[in-house]
PDB file of N, CA and C in Angstrom:
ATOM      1  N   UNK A   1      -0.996  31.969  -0.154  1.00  0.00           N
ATOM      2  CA  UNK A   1      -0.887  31.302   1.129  1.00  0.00           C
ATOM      3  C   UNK A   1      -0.025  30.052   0.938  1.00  0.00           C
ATOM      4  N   UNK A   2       0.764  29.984   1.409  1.00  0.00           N
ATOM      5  CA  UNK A   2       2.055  28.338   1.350  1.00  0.00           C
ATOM      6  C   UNK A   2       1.252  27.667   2.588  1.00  0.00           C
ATOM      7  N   UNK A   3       1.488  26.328   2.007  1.00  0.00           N
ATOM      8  CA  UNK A   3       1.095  25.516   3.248  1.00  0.00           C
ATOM      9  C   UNK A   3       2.115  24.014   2.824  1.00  0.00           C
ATOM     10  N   UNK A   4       2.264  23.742   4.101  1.00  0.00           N
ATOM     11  CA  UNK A   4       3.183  22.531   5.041  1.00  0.00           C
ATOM     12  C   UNK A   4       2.422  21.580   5.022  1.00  0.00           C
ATOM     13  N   UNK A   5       3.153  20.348   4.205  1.00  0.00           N
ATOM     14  CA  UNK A   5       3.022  19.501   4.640  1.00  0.00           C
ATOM     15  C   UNK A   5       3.885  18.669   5.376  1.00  0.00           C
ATOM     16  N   UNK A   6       3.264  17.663   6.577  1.00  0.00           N
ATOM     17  CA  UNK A   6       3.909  16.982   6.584  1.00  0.00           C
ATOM     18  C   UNK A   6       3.373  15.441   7.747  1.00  0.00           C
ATOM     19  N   UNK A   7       4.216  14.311   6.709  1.00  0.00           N
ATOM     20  CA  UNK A   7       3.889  13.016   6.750  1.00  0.00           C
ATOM     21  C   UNK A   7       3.978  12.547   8.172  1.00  0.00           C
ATOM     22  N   UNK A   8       2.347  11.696   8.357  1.00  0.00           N
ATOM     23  CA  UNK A   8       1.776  11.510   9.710  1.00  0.00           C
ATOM     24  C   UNK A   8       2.374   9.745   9.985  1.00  0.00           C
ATOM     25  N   UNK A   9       2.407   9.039   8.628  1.00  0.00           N
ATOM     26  CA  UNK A   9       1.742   7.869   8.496  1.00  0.00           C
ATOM     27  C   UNK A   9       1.839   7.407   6.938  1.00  0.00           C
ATOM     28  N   UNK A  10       2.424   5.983   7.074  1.00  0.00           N
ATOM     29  CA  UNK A  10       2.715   5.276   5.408  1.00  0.00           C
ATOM     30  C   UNK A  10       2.286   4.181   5.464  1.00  0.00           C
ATOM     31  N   UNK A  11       1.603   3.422   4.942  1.00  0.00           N
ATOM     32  CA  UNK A  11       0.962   1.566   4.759  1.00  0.00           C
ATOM     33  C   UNK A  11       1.701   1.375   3.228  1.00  0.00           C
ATOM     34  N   UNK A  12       1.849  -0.258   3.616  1.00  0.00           N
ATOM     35  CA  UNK A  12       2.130  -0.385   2.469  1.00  0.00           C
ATOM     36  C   UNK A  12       1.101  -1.184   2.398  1.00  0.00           C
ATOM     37  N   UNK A  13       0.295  -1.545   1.076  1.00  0.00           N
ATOM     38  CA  UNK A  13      -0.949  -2.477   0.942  1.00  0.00           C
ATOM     39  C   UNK A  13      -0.745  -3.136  -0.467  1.00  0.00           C
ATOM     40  N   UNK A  14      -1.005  -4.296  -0.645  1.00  0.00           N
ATOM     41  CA  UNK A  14      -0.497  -5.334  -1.322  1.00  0.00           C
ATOM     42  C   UNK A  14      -2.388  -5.946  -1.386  1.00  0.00           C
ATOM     43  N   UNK A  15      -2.515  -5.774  -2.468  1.00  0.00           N
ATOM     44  CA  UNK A  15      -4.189  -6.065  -3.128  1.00  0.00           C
ATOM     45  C   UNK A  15      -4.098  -7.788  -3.884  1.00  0.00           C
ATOM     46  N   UNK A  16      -4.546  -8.378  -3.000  1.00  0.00           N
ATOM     47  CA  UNK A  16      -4.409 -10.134  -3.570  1.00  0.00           C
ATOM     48  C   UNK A  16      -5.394 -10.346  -4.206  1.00  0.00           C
ATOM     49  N   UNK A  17      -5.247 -11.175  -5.506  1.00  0.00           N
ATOM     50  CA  UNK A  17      -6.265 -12.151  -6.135  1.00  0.00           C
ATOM     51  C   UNK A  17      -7.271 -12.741  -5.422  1.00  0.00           C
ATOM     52  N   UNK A  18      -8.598 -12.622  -5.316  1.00  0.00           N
ATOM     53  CA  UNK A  18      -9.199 -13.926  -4.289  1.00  0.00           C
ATOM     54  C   UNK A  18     -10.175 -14.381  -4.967  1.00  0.00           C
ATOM     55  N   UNK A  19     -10.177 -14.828  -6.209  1.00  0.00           N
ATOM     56  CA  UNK A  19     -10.486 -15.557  -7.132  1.00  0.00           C
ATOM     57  C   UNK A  19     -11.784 -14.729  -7.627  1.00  0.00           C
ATOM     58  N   UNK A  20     -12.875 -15.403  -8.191  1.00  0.00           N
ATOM     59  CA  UNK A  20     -14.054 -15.288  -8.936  1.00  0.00           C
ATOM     60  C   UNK A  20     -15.222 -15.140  -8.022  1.00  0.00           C
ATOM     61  N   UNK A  21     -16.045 -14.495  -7.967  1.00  0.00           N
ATOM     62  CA  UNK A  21     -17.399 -14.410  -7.312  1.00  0.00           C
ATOM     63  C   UNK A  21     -18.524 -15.240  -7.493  1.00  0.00           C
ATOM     64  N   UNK A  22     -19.703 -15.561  -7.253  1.00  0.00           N
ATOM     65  CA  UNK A  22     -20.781 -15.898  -7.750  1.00  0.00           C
ATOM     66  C   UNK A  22     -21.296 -15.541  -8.657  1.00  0.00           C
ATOM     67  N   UNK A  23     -21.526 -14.331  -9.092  1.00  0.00           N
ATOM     68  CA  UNK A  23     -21.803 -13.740 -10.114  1.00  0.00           C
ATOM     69  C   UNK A  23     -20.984 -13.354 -11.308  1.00  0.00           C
ATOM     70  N   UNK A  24     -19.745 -14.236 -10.862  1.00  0.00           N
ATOM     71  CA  UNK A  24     -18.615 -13.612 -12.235  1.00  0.00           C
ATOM     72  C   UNK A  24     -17.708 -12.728 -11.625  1.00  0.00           C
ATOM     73  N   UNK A  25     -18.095 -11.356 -11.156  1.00  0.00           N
ATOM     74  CA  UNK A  25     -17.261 -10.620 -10.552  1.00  0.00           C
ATOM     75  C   UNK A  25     -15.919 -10.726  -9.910  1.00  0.00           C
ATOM     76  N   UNK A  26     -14.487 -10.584 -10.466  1.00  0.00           N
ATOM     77  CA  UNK A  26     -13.111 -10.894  -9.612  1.00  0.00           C
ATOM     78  C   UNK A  26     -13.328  -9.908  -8.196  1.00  0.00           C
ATOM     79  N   UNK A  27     -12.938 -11.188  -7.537  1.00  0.00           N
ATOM     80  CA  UNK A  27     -12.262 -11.038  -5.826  1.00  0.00           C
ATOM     81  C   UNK A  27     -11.178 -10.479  -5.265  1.00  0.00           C
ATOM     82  N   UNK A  28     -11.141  -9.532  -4.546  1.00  0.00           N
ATOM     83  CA  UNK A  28      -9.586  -8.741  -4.104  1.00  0.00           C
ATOM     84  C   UNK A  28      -9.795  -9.213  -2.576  1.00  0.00           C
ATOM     85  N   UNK A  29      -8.264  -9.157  -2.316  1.00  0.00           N
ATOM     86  CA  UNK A  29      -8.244  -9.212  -0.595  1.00  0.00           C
ATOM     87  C   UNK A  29      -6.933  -8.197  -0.720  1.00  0.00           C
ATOM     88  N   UNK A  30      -7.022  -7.569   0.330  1.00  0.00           N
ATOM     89  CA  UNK A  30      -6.088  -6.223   0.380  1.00  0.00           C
ATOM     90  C   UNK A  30      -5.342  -6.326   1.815  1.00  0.00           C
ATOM     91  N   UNK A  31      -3.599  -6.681   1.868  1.00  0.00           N
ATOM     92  CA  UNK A  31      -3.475  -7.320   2.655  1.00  0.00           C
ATOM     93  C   UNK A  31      -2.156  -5.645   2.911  1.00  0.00           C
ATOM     94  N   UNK A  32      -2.478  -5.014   4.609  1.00  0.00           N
ATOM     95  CA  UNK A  32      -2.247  -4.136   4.543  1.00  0.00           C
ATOM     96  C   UNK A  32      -1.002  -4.030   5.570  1.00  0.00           C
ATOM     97  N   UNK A  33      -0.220  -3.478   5.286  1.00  0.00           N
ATOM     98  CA  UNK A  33       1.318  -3.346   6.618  1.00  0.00           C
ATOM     99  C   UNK A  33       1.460  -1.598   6.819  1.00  0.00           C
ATOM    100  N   UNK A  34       1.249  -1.669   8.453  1.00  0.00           N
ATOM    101  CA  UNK A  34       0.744  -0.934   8.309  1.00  0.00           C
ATOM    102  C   UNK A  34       2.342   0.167   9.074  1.00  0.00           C
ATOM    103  N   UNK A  35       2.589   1.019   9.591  1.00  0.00           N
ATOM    104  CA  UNK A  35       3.665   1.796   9.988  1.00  0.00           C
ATOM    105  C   UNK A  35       5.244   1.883   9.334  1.00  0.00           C
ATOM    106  N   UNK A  36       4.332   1.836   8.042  1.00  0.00           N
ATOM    107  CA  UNK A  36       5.734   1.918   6.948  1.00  0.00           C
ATOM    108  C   UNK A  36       6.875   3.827   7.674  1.00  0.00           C
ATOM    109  N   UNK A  37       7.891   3.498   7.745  1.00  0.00           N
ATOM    110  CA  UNK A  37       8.724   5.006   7.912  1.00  0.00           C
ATOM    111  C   UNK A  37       8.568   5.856   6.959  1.00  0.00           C
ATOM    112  N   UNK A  38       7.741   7.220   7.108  1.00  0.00           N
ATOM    113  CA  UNK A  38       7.251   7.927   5.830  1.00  0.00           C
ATOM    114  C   UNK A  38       8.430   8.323   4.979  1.00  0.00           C
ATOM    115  N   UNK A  39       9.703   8.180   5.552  1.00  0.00           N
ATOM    116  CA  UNK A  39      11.039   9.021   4.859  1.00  0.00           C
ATOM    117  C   UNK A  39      11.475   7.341   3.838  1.00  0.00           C
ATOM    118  N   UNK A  40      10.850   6.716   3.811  1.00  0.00           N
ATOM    119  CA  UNK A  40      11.622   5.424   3.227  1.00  0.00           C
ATOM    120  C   UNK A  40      11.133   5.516   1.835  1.00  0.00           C
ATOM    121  N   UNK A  41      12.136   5.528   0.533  1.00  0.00           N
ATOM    122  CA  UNK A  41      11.928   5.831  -0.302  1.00  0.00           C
ATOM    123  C   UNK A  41      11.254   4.535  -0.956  1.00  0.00           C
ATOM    124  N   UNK A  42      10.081   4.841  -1.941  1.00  0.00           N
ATOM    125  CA  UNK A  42       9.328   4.443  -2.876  1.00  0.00           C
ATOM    126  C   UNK A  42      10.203   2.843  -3.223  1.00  0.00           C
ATOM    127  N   UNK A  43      11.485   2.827  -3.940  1.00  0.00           N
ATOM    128  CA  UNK A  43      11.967   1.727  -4.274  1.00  0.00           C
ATOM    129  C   UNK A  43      11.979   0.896  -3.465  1.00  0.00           C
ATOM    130  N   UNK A  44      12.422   1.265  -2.289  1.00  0.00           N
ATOM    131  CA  UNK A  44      12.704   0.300  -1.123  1.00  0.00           C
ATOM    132  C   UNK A  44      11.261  -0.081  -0.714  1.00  0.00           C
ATOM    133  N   UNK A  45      10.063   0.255  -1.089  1.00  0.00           N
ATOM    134  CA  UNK A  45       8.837   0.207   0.170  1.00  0.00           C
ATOM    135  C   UNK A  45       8.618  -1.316  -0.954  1.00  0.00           C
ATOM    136  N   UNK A  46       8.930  -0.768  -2.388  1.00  0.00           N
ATOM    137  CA  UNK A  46       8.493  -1.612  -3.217  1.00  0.00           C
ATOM    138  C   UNK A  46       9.447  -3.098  -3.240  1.00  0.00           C
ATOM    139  N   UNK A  47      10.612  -2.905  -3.110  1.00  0.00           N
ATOM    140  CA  UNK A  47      11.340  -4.155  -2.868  1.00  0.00           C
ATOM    141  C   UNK A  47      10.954  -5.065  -1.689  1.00  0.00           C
ATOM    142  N   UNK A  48      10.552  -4.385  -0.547  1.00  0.00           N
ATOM    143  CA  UNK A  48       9.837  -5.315   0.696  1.00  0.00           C
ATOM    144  C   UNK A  48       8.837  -5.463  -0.207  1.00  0.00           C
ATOM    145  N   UNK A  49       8.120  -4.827  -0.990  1.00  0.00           N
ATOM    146  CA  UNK A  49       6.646  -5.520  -0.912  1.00  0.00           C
ATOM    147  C   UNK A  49       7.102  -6.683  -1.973  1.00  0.00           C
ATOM    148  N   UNK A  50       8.232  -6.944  -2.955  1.00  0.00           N
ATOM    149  CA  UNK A  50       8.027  -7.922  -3.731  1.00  0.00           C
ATOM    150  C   UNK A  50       8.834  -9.134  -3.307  1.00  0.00           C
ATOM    151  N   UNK A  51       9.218  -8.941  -2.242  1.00  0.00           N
ATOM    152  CA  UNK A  51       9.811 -10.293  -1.030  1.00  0.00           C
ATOM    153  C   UNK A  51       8.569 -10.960  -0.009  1.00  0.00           C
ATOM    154  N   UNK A  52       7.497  -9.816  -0.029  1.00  0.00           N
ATOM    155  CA  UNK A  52       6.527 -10.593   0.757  1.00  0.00           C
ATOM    156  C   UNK A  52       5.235 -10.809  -0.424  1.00  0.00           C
ATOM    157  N   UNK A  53       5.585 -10.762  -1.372  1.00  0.00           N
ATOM    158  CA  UNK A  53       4.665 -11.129  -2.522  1.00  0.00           C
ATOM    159  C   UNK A  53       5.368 -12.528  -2.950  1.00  0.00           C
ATOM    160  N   UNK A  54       6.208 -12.676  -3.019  1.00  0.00           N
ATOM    161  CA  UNK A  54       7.052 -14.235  -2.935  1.00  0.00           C
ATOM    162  C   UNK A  54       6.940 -15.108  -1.942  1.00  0.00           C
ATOM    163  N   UNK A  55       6.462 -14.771  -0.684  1.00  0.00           N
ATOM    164  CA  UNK A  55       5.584 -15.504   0.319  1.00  0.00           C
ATOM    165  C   UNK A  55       4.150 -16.241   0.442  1.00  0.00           C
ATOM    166  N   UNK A  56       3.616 -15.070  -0.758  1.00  0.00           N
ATOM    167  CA  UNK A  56       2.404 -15.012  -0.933  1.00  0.00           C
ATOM    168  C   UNK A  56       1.890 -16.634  -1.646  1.00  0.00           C
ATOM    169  N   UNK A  57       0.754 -17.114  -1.364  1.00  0.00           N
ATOM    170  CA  UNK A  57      -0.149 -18.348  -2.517  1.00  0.00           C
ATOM    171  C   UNK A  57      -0.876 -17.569  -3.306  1.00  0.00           C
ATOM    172  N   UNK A  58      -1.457 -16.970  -3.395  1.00  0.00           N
ATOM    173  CA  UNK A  58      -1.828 -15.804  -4.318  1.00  0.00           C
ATOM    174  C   UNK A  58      -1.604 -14.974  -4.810  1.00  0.00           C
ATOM    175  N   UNK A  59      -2.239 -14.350  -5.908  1.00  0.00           N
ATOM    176  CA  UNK A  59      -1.385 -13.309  -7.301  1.00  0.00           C
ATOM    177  C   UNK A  59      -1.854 -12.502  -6.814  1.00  0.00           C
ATOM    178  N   UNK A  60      -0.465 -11.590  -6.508  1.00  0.00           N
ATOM    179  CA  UNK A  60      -0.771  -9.999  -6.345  1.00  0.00           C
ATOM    180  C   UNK A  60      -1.146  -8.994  -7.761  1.00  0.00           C
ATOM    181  N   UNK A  61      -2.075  -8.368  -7.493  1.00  0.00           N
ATOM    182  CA  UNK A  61      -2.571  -7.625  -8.717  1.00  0.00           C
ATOM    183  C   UNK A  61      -1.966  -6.172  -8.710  1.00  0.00           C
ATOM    184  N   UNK A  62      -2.013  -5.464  -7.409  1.00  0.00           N
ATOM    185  CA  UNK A  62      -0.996  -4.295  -7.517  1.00  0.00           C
ATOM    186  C   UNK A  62      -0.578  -3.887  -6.122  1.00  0.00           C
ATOM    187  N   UNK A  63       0.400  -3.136  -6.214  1.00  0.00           N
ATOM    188  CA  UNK A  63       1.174  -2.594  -5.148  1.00  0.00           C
ATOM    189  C   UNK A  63       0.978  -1.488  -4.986  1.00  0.00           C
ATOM    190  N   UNK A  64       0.592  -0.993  -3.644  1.00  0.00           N
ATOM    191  CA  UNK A  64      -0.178   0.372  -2.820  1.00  0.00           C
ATOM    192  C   UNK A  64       0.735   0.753  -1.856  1.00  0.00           C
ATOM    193  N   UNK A  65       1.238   1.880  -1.956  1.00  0.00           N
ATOM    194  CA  UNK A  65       1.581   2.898  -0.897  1.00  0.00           C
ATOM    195  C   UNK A  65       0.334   4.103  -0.138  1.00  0.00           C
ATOM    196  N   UNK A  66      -0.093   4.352   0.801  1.00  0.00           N
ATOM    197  CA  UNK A  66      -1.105   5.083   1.518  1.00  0.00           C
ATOM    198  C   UNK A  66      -0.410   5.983   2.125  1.00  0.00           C
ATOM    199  N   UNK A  67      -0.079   7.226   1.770  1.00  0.00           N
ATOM    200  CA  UNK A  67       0.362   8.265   2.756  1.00  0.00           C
ATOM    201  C   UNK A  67      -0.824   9.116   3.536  1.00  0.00           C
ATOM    202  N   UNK A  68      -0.313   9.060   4.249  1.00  0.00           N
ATOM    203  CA  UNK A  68      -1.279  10.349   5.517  1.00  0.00           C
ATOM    204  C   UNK A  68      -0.395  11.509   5.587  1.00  0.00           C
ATOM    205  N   UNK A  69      -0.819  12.725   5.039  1.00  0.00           N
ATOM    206  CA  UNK A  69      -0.186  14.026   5.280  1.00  0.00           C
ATOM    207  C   UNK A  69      -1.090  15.071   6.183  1.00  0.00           C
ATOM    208  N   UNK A  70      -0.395  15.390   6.835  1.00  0.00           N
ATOM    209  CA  UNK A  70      -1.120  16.549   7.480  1.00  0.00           C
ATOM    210  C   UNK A  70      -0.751  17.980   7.404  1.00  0.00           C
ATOM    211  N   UNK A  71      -1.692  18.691   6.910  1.00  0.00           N
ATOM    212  CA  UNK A  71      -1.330  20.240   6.378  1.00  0.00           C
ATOM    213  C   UNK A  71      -1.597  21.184   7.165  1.00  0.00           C
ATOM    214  N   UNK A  72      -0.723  22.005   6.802  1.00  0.00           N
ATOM    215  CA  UNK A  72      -0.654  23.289   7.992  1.00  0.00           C
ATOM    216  C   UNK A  72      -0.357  24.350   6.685  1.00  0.00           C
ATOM    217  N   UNK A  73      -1.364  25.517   7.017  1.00  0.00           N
ATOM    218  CA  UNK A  73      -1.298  27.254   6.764  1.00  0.00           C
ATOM    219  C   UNK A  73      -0.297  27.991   7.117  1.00  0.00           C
ATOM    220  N   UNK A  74       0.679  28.509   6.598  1.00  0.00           N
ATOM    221  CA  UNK A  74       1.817  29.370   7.494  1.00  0.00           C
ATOM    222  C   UNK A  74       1.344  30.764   7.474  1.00  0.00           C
TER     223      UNK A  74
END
């Protein structure tokens, strides 16, 4: 059986430092953009994200792409 995909939806999400917890535990804040163009290639999603990580007061820990695919049975 082949099946189709195809892309609904792209975020780009950018996971910030947000320091130390009470208990010790490190803090994330996950700062998310959301209607990335699903055809926009990987390098480029990543070059915006490291121009708005240079905006940022806080250390970005990693860089997230989120695709939404939707599949179809032929």
């Amino acid at each position: 059986m082949a099946v189709t995909a195809t892309f609904v939806t792209s975020d780009l999400i950018l996971v910030m430092d947000n320091g130390i917890g009470a208990s010790g535990q490190a803090l994330s804040q996950s700062r998310i953009y959301k209607n990335v163009k699903t055809d926009t290639a990987d390098e480029d999603v990543y070059a915006v994200a490291q121009a708005l990580i240079a905006l940022q007061s806080k250390t970005c820990n990693a860089v997230q792409r989120r695709n939404v695919v939707e599949m179809e049975s032929e």
